[in-house]
Protein backbone atom coordinates (compact mmCIF):
# COMPACT_ATOMS: atom_id res chain seq x y z
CA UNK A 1 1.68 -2.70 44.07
CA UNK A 2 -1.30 -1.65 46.40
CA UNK A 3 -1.84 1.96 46.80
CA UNK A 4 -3.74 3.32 49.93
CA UNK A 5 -4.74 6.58 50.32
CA UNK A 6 -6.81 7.96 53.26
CA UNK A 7 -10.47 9.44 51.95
CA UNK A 8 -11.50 11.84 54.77
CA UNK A 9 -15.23 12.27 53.35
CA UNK A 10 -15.64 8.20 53.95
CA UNK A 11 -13.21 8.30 56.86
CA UNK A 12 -11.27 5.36 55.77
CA UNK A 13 -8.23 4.13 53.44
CA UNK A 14 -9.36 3.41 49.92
CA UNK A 15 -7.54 1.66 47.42
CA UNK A 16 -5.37 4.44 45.69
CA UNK A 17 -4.86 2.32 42.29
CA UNK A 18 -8.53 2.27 42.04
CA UNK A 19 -8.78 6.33 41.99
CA UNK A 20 -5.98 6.19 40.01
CA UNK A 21 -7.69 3.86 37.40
CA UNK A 22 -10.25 7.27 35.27
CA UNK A 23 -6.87 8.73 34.71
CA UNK A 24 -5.03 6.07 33.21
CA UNK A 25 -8.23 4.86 31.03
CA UNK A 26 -7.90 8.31 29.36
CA UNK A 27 -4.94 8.34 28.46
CA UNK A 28 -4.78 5.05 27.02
CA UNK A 29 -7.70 6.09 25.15
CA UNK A 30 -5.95 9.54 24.09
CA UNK A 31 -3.34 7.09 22.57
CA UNK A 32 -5.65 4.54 20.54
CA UNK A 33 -7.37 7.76 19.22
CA UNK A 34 -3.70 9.47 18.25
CA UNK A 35 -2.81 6.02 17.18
CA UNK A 36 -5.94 5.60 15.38
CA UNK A 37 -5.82 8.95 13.74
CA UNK A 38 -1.97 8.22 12.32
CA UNK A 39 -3.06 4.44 11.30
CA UNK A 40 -5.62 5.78 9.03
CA UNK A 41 -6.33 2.14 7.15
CA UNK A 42 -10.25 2.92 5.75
CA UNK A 43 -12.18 4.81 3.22
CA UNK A 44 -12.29 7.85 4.01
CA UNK A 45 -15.42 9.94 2.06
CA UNK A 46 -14.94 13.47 0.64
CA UNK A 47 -18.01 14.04 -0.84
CA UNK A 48 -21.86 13.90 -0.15
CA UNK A 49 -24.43 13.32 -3.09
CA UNK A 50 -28.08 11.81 -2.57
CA UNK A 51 -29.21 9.54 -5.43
CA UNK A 52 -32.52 7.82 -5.78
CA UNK A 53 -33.41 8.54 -1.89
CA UNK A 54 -29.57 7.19 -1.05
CA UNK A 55 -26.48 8.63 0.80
CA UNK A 56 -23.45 8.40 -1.51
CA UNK A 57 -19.59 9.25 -1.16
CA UNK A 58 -17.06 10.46 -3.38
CA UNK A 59 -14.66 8.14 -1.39
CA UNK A 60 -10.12 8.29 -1.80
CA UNK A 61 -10.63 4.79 -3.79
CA UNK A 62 -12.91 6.97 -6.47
CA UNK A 63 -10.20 9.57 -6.59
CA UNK A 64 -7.47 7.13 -7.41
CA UNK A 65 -9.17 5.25 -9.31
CA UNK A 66 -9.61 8.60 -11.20
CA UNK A 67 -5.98 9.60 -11.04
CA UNK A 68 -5.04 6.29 -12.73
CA UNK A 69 -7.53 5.63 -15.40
CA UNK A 70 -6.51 9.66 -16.13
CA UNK A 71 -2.70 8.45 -16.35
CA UNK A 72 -3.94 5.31 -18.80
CA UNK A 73 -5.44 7.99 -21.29
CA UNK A 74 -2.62 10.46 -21.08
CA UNK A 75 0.29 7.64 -22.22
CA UNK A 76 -2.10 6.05 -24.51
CA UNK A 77 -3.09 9.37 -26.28
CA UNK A 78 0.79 10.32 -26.19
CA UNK A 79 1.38 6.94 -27.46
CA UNK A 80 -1.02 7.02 -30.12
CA UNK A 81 0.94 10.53 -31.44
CA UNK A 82 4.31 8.94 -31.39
CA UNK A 83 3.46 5.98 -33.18
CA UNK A 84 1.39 7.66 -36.06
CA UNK A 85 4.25 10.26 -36.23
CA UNK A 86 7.07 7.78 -36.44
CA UNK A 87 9.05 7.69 -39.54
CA UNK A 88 9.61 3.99 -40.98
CA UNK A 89 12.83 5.03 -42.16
CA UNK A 90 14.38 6.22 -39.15
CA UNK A 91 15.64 4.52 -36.01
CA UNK A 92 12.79 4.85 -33.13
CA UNK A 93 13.41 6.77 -30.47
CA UNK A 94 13.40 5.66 -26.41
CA UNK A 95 9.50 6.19 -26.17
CA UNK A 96 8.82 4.63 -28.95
CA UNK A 97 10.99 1.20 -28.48
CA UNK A 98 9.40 1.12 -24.44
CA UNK A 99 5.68 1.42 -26.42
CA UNK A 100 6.88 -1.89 -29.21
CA UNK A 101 8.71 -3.69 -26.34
CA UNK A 102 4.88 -3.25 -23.77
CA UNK A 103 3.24 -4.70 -27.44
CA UNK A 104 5.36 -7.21 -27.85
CA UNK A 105 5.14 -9.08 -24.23
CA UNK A 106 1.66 -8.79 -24.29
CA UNK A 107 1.44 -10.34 -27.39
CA UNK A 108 3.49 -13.28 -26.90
CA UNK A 109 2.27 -13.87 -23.10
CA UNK A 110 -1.23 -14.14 -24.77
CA UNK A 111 -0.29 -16.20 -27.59
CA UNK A 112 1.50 -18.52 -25.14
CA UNK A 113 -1.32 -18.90 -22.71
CA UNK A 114 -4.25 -18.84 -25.30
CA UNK A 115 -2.79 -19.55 -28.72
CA UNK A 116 -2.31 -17.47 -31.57
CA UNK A 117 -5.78 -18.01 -33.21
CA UNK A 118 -7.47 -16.84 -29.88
CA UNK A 119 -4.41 -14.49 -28.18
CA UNK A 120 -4.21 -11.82 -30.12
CA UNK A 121 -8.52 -10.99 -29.46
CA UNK A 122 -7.31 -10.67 -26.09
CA UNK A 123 -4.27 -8.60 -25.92
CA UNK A 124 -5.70 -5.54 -26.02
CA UNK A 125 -7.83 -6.66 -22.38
CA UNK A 126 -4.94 -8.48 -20.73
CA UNK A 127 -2.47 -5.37 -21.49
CA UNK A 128 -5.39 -2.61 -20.16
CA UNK A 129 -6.10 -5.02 -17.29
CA UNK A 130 -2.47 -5.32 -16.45
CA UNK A 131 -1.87 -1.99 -16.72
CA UNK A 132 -4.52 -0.75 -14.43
CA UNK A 133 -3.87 -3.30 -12.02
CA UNK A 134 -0.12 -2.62 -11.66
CA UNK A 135 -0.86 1.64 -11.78
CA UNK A 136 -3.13 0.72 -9.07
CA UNK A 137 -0.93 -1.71 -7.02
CA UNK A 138 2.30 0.56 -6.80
CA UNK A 139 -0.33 4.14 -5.93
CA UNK A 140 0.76 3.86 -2.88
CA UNK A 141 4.23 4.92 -3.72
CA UNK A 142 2.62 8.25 -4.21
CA UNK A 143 0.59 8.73 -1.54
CA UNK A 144 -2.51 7.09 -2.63
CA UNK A 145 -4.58 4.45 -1.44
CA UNK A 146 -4.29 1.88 -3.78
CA UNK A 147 -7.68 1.06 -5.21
CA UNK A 148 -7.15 -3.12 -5.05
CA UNK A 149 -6.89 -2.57 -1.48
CA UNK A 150 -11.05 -1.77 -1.90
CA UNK A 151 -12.57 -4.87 -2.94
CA UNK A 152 -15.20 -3.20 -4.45
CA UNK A 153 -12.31 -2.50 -6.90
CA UNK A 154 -11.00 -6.18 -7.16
CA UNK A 155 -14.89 -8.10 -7.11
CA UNK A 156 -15.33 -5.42 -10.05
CA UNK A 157 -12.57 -6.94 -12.28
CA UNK A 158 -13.23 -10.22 -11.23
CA UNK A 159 -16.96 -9.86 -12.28
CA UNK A 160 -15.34 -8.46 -15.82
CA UNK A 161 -13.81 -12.01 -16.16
CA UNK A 162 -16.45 -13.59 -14.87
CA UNK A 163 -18.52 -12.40 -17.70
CA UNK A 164 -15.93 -13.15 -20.11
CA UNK A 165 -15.39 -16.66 -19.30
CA UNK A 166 -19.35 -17.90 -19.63
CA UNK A 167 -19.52 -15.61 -22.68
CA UNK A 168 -16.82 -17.02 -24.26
CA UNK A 169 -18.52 -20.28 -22.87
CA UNK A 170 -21.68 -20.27 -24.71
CA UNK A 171 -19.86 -18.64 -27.84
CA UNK A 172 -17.59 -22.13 -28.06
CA UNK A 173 -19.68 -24.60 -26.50
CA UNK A 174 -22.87 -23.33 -27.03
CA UNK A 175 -25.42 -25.91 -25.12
CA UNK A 176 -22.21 -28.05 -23.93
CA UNK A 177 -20.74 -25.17 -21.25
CA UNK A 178 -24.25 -25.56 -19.55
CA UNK A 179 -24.37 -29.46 -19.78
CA UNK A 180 -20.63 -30.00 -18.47
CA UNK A 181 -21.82 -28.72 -14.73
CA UNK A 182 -23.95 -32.12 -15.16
CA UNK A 183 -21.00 -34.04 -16.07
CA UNK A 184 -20.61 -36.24 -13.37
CA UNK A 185 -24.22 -35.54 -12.02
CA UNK A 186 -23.35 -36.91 -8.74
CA UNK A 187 -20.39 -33.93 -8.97
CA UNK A 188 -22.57 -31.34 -10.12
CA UNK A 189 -23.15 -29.04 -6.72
CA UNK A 190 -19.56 -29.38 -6.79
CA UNK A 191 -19.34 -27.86 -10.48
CA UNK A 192 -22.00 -25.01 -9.46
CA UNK A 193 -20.44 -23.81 -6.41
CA UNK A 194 -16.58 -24.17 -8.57
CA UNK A 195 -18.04 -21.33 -10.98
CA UNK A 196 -19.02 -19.26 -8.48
CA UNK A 197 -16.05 -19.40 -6.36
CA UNK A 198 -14.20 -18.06 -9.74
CA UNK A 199 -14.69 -14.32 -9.01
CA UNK A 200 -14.70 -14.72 -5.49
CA UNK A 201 -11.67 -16.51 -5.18
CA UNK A 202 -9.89 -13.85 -8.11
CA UNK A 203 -11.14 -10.65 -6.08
CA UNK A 204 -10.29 -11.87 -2.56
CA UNK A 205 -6.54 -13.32 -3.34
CA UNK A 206 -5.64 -9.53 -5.26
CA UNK A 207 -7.65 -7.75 -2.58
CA UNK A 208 -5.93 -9.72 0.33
CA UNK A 209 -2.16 -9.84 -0.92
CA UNK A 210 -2.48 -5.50 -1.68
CA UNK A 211 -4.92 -5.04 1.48
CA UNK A 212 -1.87 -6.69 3.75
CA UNK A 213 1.02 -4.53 2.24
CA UNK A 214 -0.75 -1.25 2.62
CA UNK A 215 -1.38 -2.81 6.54
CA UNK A 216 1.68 -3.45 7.13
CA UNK A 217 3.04 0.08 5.73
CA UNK A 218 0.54 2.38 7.49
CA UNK A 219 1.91 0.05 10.86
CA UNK A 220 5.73 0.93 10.19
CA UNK A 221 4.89 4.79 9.31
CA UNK A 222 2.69 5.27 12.39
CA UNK A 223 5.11 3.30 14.67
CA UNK A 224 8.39 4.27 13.93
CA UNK A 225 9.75 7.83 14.33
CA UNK A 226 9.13 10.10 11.78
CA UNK A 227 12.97 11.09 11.15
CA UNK A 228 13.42 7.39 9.93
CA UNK A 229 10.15 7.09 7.99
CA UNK A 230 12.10 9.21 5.71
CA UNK A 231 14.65 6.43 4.31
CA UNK A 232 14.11 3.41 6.36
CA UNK A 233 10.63 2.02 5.07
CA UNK A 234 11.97 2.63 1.02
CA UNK A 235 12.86 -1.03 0.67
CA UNK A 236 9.53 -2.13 1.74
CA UNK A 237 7.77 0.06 -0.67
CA UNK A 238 9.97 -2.01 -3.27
CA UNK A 239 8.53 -5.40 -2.09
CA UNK A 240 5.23 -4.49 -0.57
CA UNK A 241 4.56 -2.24 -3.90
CA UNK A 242 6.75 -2.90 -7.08
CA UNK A 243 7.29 -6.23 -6.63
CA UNK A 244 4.26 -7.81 -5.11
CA UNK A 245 2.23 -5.10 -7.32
CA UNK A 246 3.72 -6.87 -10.66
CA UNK A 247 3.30 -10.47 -8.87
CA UNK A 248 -0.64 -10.03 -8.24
CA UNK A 249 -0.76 -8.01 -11.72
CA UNK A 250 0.92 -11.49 -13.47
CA UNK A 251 -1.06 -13.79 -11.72
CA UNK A 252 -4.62 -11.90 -11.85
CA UNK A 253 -4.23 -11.64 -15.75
CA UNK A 254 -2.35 -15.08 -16.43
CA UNK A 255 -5.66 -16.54 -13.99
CA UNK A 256 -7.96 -14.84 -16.36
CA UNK A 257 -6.16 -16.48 -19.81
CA UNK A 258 -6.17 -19.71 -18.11
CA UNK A 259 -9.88 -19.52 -17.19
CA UNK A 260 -11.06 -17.89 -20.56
CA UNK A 261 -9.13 -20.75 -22.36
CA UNK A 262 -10.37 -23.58 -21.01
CA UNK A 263 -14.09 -22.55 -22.88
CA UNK A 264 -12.55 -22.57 -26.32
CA UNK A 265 -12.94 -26.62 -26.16
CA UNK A 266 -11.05 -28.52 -28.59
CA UNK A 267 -10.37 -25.57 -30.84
């Protein structure tokens, strides 16, 4: 709809929309900053520390990452009491069943994926690695932000592996884990860029899948009305965080067996 108004300075009718449009520019920017401010999706620093001539941040993924590595130690030093306390003669209690029953399905997951001569060397990574992963995934359930939504965090583990599968290469194969890039030669860009990919594609499918859930909660707690953020968004905290957390936990750690594995040759 056209707007005139009359501008007695110029001394002739101006388009009224046009005066109109300063106003309504500010205010939509007053909302993308309110909306911004309430959609708060990045890493926010706390803390500033110079090192070597460089601007550093103690950053909400350090805390976390802090807060769950701090949870880790507590249940495994509580842990570690209960089981050297337990009496072999007596039935064990709740804590101490939940602590066999975590040992036991790490156990046989990596005995089933990597064997028994090789799984049990590895049960002690694959159960920490699961367990920080999954602590990490479901943080957001109590008001963190959950570190494998950094990908500093995820590139990190992925670079772990990384390191674990060429070791683990050159300890099997010795010469041979170089020589099978060559293997096809007319294939062997192919092989070269395939091992690199490795902890690319690892960081970027756990960093994507956890990066989208806390997306798509931080949209449905700034957009919907504060009285229903209360109940409503619970069920999607059971998808987005329990269930998807386990999910990228599983297939992060089953990835890494499968990858690890394939250097032990015909062992």
């Amino acid at each position: 709809m056209l707007i005139l108004k009359y501008n007695e300075k110029e001394g002739e009718f101006v388009n009224g929309w046009m005066a109109l449009q300063p106003l309504v520019l500010a205010a939509e920017t007053t909302k993308t900053a309110e909306a911004s401010n309430e959609l708060d999706l990045g890493i926010n620093g706390f803390h500033q520390y110079h090192l070597f001539g460089q601007e550093l941040y103690i950053t909400n993924t350090h805390i976390a990452i802090f807060i769950v590595m701090l949870t880790l130690i507590i249940f495994s030093i509580i842990a570690n009491r209960v089981i050297k306390k337990a009496d072999p003669t007596k039935a064990p209690g709740a804590f101490l069943n939940f602590i066999e029953l975590i040992v036991e399905s790490v156990d046989n997951l990596t005995n089933s994926s990597m064997g028994e001569k090789h799984g049990y060397k590895f049960s002690n990574y694959i159960g920490t690695l699961f367990a920080y992963i999954f602590l990490s995934n479901i943080s957001g359930l109590f008001g963190l932000r959950p570190p494998t939504a950094d990908y500093g965090t995820t590139l990190s583990l992925a670079l772990i592996t990384f390191f674990l599968i060429h070791y683990n290469g050159f300890k099997y194969q010795k010469v041979g884990h170089i020589t099978a890039l060559f293997k096809p030669v007319i294939l062997t860009p192919i092989n070269i860029i395939g091992e690199i990919a490795t902890p690319i594609s690892l960081s970027l499918r756990l960093f994507g899948n956890v990066m989208s859930g806390t997306l798509m909660m931080a949209l449905v707690y700034g957009l919907l009305p504060k009285l229903l953020t209360l109940a409503w968004p619970a069920f999607l905290h059971a998808y987005f965080d329990v269930f998807s957390g386990a999910i990228q936990s599983y297939v992060f750690c089953m990835l890494t067996m499968v990858f690890i594995s394939d250097t032990f040759g015909e062992e």
